[in-house]
C-alpha atoms as a PDB file:
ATOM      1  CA  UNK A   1       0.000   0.000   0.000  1.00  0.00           C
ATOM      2  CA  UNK A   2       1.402   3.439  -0.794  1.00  0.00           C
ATOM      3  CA  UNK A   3       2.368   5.493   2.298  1.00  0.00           C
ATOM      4  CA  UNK A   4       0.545   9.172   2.791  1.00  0.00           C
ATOM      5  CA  UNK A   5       2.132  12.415   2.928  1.00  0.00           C
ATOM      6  CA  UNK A   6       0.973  15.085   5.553  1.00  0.00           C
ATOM      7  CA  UNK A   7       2.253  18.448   4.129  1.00  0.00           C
ATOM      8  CA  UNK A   8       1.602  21.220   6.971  1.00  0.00           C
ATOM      9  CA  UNK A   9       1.176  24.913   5.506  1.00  0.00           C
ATOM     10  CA  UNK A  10       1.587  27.152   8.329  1.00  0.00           C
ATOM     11  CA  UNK A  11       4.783  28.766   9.109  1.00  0.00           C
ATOM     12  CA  UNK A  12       5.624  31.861   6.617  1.00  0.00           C
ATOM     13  CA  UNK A  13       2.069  32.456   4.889  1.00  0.00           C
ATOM     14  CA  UNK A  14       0.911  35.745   6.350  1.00  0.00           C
ATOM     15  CA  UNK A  15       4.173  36.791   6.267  1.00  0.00           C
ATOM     16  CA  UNK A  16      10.565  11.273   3.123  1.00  0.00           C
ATOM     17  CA  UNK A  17      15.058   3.368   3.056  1.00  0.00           C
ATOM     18  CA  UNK A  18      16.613   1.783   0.531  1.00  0.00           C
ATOM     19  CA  UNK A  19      18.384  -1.641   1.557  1.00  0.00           C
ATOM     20  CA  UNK A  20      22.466  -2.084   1.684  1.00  0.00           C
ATOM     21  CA  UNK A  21      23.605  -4.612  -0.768  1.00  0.00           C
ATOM     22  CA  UNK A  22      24.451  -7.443   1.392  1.00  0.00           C
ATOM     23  CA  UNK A  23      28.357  -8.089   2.226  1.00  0.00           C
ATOM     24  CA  UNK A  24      29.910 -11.311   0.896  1.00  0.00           C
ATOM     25  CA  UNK A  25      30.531 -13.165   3.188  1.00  0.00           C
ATOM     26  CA  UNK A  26      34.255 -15.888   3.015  1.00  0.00           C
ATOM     27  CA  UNK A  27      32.637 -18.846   2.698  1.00  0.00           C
ATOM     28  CA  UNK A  28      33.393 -21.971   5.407  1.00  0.00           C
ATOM     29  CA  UNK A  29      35.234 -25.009   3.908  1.00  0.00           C
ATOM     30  CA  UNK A  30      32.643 -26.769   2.554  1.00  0.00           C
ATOM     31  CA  UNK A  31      30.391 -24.191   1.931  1.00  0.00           C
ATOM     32  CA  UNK A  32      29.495 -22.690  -1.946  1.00  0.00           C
ATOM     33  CA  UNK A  33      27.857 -19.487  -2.648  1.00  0.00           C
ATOM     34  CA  UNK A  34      25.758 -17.997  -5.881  1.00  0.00           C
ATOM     35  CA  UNK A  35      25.826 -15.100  -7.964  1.00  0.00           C
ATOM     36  CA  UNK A  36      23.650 -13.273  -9.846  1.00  0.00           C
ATOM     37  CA  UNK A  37      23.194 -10.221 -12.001  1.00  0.00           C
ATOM     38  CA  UNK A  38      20.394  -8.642 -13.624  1.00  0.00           C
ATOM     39  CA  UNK A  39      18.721  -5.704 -15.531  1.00  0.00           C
ATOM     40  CA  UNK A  40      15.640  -3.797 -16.109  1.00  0.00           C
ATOM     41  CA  UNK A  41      13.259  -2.915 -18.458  1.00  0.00           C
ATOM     42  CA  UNK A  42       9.777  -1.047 -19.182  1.00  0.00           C
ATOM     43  CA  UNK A  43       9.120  -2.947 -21.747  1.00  0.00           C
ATOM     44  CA  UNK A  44      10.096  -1.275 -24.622  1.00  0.00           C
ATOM     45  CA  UNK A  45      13.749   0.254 -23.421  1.00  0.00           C
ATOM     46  CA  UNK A  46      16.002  -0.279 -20.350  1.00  0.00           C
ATOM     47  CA  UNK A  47      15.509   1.848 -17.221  1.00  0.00           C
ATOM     48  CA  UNK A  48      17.329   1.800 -13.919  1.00  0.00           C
ATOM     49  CA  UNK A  49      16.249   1.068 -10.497  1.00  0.00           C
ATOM     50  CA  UNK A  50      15.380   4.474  -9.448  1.00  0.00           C
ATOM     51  CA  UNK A  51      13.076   4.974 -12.199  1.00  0.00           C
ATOM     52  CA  UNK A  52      10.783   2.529 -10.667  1.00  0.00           C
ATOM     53  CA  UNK A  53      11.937   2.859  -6.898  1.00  0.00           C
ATOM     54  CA  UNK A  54      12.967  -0.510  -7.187  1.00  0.00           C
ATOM     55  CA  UNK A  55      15.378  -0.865  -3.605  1.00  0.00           C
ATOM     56  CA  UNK A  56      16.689  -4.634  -3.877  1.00  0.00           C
ATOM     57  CA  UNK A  57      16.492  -8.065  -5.370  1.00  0.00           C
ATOM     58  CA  UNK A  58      15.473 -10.721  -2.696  1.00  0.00           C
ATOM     59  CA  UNK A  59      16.272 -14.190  -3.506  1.00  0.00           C
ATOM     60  CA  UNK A  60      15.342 -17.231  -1.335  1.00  0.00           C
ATOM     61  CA  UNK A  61      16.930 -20.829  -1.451  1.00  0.00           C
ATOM     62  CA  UNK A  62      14.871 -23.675  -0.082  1.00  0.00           C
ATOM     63  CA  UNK A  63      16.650 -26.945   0.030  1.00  0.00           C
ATOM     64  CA  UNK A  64      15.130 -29.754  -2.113  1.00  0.00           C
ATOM     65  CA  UNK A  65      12.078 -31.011  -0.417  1.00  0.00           C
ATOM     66  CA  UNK A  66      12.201 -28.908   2.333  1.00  0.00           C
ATOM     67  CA  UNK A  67       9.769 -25.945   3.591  1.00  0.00           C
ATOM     68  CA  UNK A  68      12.264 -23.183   4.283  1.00  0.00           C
ATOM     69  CA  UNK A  69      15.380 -21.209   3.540  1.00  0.00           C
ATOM     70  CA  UNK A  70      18.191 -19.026   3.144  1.00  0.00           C
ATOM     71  CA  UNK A  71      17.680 -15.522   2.143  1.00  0.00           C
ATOM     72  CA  UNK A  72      19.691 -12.650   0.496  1.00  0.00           C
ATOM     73  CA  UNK A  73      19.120  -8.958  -0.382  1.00  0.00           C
ATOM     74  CA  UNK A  74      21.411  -7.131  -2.005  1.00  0.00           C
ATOM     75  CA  UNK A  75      21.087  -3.316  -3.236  1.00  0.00           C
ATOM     76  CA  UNK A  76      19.195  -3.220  -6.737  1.00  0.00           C
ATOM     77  CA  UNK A  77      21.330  -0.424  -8.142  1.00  0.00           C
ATOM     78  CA  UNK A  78      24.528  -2.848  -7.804  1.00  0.00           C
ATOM     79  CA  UNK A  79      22.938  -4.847 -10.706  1.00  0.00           C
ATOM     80  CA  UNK A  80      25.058  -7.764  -9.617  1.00  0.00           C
ATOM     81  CA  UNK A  81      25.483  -9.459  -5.992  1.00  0.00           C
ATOM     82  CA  UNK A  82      27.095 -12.542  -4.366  1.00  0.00           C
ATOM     83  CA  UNK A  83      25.832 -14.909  -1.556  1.00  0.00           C
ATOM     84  CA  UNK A  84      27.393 -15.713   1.603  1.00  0.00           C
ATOM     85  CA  UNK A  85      28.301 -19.405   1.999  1.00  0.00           C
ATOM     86  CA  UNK A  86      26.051 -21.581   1.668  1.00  0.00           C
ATOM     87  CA  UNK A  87      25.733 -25.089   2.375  1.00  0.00           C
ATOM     88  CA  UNK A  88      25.946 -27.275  -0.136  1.00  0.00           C
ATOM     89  CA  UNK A  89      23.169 -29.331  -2.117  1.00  0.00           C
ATOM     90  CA  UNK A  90      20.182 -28.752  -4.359  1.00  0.00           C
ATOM     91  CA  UNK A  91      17.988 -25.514  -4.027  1.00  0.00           C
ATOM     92  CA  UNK A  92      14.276 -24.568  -5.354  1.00  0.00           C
ATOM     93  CA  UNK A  93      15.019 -20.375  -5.908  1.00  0.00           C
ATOM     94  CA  UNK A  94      12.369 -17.591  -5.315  1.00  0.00           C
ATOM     95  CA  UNK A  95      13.221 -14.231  -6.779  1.00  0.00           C
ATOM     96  CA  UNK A  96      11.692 -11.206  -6.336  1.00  0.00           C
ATOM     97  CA  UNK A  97      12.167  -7.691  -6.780  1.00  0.00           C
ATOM     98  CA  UNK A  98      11.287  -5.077  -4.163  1.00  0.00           C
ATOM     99  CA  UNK A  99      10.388  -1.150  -3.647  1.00  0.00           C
ATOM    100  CA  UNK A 100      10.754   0.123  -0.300  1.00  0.00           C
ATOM    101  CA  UNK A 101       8.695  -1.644   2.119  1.00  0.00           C
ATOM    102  CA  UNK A 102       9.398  -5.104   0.740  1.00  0.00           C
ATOM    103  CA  UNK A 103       6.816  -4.747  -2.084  1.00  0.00           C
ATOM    104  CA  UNK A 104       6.960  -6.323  -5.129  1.00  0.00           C
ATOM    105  CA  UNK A 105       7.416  -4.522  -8.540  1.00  0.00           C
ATOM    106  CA  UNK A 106       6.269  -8.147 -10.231  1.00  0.00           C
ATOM    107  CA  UNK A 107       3.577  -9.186 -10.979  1.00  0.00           C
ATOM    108  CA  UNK A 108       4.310 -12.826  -9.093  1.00  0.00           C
ATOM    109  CA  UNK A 109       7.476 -13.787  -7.628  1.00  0.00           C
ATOM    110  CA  UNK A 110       9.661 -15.771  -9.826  1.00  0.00           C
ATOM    111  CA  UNK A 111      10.184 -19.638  -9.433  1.00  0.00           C
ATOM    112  CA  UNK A 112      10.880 -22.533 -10.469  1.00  0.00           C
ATOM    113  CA  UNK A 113      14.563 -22.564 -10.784  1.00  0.00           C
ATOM    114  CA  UNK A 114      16.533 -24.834  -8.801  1.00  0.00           C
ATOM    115  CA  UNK A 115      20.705 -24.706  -8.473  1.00  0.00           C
ATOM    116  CA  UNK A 116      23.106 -26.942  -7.154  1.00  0.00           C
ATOM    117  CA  UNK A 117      25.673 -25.065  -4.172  1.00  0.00           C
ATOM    118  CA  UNK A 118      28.823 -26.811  -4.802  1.00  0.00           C
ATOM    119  CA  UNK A 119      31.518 -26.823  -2.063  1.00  0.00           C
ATOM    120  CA  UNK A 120      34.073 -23.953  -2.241  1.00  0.00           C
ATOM    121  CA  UNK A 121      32.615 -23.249  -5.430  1.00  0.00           C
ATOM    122  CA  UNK A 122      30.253 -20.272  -6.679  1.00  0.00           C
ATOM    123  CA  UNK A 123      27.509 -20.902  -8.684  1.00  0.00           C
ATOM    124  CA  UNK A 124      25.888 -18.775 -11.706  1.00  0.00           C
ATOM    125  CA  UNK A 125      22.507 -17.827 -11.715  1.00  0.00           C
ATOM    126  CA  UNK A 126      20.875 -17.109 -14.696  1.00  0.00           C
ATOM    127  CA  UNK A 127      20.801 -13.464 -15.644  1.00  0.00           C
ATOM    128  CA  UNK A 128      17.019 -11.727 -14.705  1.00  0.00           C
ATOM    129  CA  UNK A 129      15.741  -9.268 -17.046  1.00  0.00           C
ATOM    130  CA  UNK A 130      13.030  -7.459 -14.838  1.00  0.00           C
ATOM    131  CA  UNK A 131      10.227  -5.791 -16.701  1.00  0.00           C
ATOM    132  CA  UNK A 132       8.537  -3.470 -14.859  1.00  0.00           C
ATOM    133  CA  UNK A 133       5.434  -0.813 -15.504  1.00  0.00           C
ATOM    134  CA  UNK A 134       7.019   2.565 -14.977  1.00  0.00           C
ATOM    135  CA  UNK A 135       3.930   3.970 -13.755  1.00  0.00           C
ATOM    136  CA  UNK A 136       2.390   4.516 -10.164  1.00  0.00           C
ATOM    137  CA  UNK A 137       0.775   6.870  -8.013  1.00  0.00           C
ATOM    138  CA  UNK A 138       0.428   8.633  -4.977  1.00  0.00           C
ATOM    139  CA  UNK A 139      -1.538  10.354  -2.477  1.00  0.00           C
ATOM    140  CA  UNK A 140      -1.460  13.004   0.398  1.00  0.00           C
ATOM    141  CA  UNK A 141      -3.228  15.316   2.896  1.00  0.00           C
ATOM    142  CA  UNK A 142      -2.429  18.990   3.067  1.00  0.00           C
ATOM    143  CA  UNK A 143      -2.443  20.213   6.896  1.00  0.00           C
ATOM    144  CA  UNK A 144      -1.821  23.647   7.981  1.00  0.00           C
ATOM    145  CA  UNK A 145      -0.993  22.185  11.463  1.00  0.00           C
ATOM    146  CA  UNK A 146      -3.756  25.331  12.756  1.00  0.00           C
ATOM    147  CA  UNK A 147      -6.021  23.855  15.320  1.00  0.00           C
ATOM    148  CA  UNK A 148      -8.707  25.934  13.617  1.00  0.00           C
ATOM    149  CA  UNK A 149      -7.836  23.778  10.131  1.00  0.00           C
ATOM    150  CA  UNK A 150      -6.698  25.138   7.201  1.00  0.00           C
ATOM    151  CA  UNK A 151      -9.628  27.464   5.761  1.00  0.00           C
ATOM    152  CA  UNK A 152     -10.825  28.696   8.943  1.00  0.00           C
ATOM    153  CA  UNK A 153      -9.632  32.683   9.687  1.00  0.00           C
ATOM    154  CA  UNK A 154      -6.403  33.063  11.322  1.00  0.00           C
ATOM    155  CA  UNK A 155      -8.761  35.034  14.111  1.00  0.00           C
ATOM    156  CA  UNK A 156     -10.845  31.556  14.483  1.00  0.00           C
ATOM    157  CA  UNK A 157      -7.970  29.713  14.546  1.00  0.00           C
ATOM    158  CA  UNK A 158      -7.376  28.559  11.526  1.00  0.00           C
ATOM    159  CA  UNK A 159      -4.489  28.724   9.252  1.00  0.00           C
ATOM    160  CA  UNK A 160      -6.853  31.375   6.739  1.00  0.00           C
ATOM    161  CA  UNK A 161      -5.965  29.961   3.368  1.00  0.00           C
ATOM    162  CA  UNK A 162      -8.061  30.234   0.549  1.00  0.00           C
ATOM    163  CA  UNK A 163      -6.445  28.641  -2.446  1.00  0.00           C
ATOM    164  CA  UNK A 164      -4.491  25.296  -2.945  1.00  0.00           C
ATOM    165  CA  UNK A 165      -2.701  24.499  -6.006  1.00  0.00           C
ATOM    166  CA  UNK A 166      -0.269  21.778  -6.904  1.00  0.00           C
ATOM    167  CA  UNK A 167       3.203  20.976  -9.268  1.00  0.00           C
ATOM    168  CA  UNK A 168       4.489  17.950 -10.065  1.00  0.00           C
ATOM    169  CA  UNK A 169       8.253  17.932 -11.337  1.00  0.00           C
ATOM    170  CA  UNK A 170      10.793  15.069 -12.281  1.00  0.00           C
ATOM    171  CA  UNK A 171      14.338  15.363  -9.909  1.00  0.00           C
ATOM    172  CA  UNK A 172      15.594  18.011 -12.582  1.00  0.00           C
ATOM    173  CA  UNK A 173      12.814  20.441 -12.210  1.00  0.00           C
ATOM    174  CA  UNK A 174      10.832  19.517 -15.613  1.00  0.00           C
ATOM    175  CA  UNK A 175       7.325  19.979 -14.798  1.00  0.00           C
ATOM    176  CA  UNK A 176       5.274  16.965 -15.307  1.00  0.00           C
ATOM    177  CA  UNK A 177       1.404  17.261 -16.903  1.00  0.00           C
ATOM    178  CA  UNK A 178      -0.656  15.838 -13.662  1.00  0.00           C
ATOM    179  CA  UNK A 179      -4.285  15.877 -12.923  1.00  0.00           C
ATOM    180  CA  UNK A 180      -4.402  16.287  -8.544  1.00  0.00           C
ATOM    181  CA  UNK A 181      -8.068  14.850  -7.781  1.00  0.00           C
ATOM    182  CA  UNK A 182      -9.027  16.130  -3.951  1.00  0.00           C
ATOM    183  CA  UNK A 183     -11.783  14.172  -2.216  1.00  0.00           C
ATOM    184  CA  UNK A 184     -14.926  15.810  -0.873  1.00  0.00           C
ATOM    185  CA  UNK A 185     -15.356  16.224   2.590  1.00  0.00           C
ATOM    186  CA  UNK A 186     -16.809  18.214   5.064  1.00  0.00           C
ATOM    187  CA  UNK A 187     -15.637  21.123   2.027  1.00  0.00           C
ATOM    188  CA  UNK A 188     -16.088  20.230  -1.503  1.00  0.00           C
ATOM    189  CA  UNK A 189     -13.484  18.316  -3.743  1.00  0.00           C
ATOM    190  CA  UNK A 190     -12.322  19.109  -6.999  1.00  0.00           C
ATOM    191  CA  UNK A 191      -9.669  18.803  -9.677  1.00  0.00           C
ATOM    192  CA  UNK A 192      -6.322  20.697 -10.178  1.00  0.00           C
ATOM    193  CA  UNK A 193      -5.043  20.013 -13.436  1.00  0.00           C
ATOM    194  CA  UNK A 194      -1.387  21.197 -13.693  1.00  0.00           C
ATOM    195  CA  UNK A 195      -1.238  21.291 -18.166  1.00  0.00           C
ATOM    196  CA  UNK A 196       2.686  22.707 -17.647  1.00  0.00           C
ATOM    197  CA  UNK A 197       1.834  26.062 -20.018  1.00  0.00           C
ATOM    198  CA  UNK A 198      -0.921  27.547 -18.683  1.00  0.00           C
ATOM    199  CA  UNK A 199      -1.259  29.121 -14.918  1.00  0.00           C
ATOM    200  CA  UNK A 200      -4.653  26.562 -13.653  1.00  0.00           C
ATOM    201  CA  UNK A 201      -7.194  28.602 -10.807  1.00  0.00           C
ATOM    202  CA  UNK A 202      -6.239  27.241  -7.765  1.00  0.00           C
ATOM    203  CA  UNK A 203      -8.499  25.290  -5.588  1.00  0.00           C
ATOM    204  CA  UNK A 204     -10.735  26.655  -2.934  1.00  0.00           C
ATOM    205  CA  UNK A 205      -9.078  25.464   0.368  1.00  0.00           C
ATOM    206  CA  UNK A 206     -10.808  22.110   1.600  1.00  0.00           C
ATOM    207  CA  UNK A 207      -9.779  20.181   5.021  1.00  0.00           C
ATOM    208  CA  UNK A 208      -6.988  18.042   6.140  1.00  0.00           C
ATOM    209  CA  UNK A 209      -9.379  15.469   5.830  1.00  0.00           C
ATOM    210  CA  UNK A 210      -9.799  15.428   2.120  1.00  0.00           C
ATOM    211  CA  UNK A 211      -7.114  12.597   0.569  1.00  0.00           C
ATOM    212  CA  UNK A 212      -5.686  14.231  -2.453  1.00  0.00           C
ATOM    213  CA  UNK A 213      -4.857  11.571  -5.277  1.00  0.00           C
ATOM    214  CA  UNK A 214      -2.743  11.485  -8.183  1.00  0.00           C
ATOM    215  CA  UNK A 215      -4.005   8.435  -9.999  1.00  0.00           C
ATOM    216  CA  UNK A 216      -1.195   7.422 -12.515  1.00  0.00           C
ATOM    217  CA  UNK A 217       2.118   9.158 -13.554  1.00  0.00           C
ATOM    218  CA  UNK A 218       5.488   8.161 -14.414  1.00  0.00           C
ATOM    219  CA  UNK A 219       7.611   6.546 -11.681  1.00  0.00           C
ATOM    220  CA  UNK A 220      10.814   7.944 -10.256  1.00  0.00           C
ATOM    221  CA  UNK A 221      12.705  10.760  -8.138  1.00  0.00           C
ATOM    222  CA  UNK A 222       9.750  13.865  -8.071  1.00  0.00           C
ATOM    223  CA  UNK A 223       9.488  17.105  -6.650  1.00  0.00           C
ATOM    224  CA  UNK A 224       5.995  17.970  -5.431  1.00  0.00           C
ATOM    225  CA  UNK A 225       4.751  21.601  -4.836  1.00  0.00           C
ATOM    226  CA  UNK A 226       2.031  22.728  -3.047  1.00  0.00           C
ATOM    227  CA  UNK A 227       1.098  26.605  -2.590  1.00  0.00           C
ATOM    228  CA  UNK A 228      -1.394  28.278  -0.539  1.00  0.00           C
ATOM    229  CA  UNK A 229      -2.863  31.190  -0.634  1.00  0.00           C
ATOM    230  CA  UNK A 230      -4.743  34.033   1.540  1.00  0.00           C
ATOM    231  CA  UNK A 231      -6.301  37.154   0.646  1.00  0.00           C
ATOM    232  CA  UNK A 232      -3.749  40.442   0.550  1.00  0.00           C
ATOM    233  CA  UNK A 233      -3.598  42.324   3.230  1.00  0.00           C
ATOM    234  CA  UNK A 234      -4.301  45.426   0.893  1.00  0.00           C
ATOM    235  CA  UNK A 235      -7.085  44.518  -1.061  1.00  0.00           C
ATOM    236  CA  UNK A 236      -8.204  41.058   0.071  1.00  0.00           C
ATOM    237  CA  UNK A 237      -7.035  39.738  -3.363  1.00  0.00           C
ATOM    238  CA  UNK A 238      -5.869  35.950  -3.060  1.00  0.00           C
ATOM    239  CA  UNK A 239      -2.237  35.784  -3.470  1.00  0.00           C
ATOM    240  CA  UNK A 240       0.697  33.401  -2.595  1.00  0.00           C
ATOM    241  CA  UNK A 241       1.952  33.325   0.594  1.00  0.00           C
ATOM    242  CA  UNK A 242       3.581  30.057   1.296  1.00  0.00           C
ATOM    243  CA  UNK A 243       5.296  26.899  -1.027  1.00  0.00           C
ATOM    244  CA  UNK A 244       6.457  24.099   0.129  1.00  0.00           C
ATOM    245  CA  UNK A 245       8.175  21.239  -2.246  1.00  0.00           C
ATOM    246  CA  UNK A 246       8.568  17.891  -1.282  1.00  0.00           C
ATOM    247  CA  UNK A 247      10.973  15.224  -2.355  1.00  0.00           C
ATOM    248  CA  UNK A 248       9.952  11.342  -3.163  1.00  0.00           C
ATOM    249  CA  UNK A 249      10.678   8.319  -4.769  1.00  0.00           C
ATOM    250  CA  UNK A 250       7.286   7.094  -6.916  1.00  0.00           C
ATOM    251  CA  UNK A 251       7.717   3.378  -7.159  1.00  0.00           C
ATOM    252  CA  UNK A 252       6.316   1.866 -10.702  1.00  0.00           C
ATOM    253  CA  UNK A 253       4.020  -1.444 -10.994  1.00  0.00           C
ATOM    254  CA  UNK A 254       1.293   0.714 -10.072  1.00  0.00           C
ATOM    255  CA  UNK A 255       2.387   0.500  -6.404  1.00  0.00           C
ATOM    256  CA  UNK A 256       0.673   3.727  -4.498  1.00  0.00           C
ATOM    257  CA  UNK A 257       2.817   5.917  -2.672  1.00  0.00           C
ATOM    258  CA  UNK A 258       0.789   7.329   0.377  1.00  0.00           C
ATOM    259  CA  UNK A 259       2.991  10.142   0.970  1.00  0.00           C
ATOM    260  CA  UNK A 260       1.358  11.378   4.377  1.00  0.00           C
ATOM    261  CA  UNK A 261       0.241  14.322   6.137  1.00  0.00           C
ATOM    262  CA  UNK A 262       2.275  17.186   4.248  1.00  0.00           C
ATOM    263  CA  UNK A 263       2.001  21.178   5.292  1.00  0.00           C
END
């Protein structure tokens, strides 16, 4: 399940692991180990690990006939890992590849495979080409952190913001087309379509109740922006008054990032 992103807005207005590619360990006299290497694709052209979050490749060895196992992890980005030493004999293997929060970017965990561990020996896998959907997407709450909430007046308590609006950017700063879909609450929902080109009307200001979702959108490294604003102090106009970006890792498969309570 994706993991939700609590963004407070209060402050000025007015005015977030991956796993460590397991260490080889010297195999015992007697003992054998495995390697294996691998790559990853969309489908249609190679990608890397960040571009679908991807964290590690898990493999599990269960002896011939039996129930359970050895397991190693080792860092997805290395593209390549060896085992510590193993004992030797015949092994069913499980392989899987992982996003934070052990879940899987496959679509079922691959079997089937079974090696021999040969004393004082390593043995080759066969290579893995992962193909993985480089799409996923997220959602979020937007909380001023005002005990009042976030539309109520800053006299009542509230944070006084009017307008919400939302970027979505790639780890470079391109600005990605994205269609932010809030949920209605005790204040209506709505749509904020960010087109890239032309400046969209932000949102009137709903509660930090009211999930917003991003429903699908390229995986990777993004940059998320939101901006709220309250009337100007000299004419009451809406205007800016406070930004905040935030910095993720989207995992693809259609995995959802809930990104939390963000303000």
């Amino acid at each position: 399940m994706a993991a939700l992103l609590s963004i407070p807005l209060v402050g000025a207005c007015g005015d977030d692991s991956g796993a460590v590619d397991a260490s080889t360990i010297d195999a015992q006299p007697n003992e054998g180990t495995f390697s294996l290497s691998w790559t990853l694709s969309d489908g249609n052209a190679a990608i890397s690990c960040a571009d679908v979050g991807a964290v590690s490749v898990a493999v599990t060895l269960i002896p011939d006939g039996g129930f359970t196992g050895e397991s190693e992890s080792f860092s997805c980005a290395s593209g390549n890992g060896q085992s510590r030493g193993l004992a030797p004999g015949l092994y069913n293997v499980r392989i899987d590849l992982r996003a934070s929060g052990s879940r899987s970017l496959l679509p079922a965990v691959i079997q089937g495979a079974q090696i021999e561990i040969v004393a004082n020996t390593d043995t080759p896998m066969a290579a893995q080409s992962f193909v993985v959907d480089a799409q996923g997407s997220f959602s979020f709450l937007v909380d001023s952190g005002s005990a009042g909430g976030n539309c109520a007046d800053v006299g009542a308590g509230g944070a006084g913001i009017v307008g919400i609006s939302f970027a979505l950017a790639d780890a470079l700063g391109t600005c990605i087309e994205t269609d932010f879909v809030v949920a209605a609450g005790a204040l209506p929902g709505g749509t904020f379509s960010s087109n890239c080109t032309t400046p969209a009307t932000p949102l009137p200001c709903f509660g930090s109740d009211q999930l917003v979702t991003v429903a699908s959108t390229r995986s990777g490294a993004r940059k998320l922006t939101i901006t709220a604003q309250k009337p100007s102090l000299v004419d009451a106009t809406p205007s800016d008054c406070y930004s905040r970006v935030s910095d993720f890792s989207l995992a693809g498969a259609g995995l959802v990032g809930e990104l939390g309570s963000l303000g």
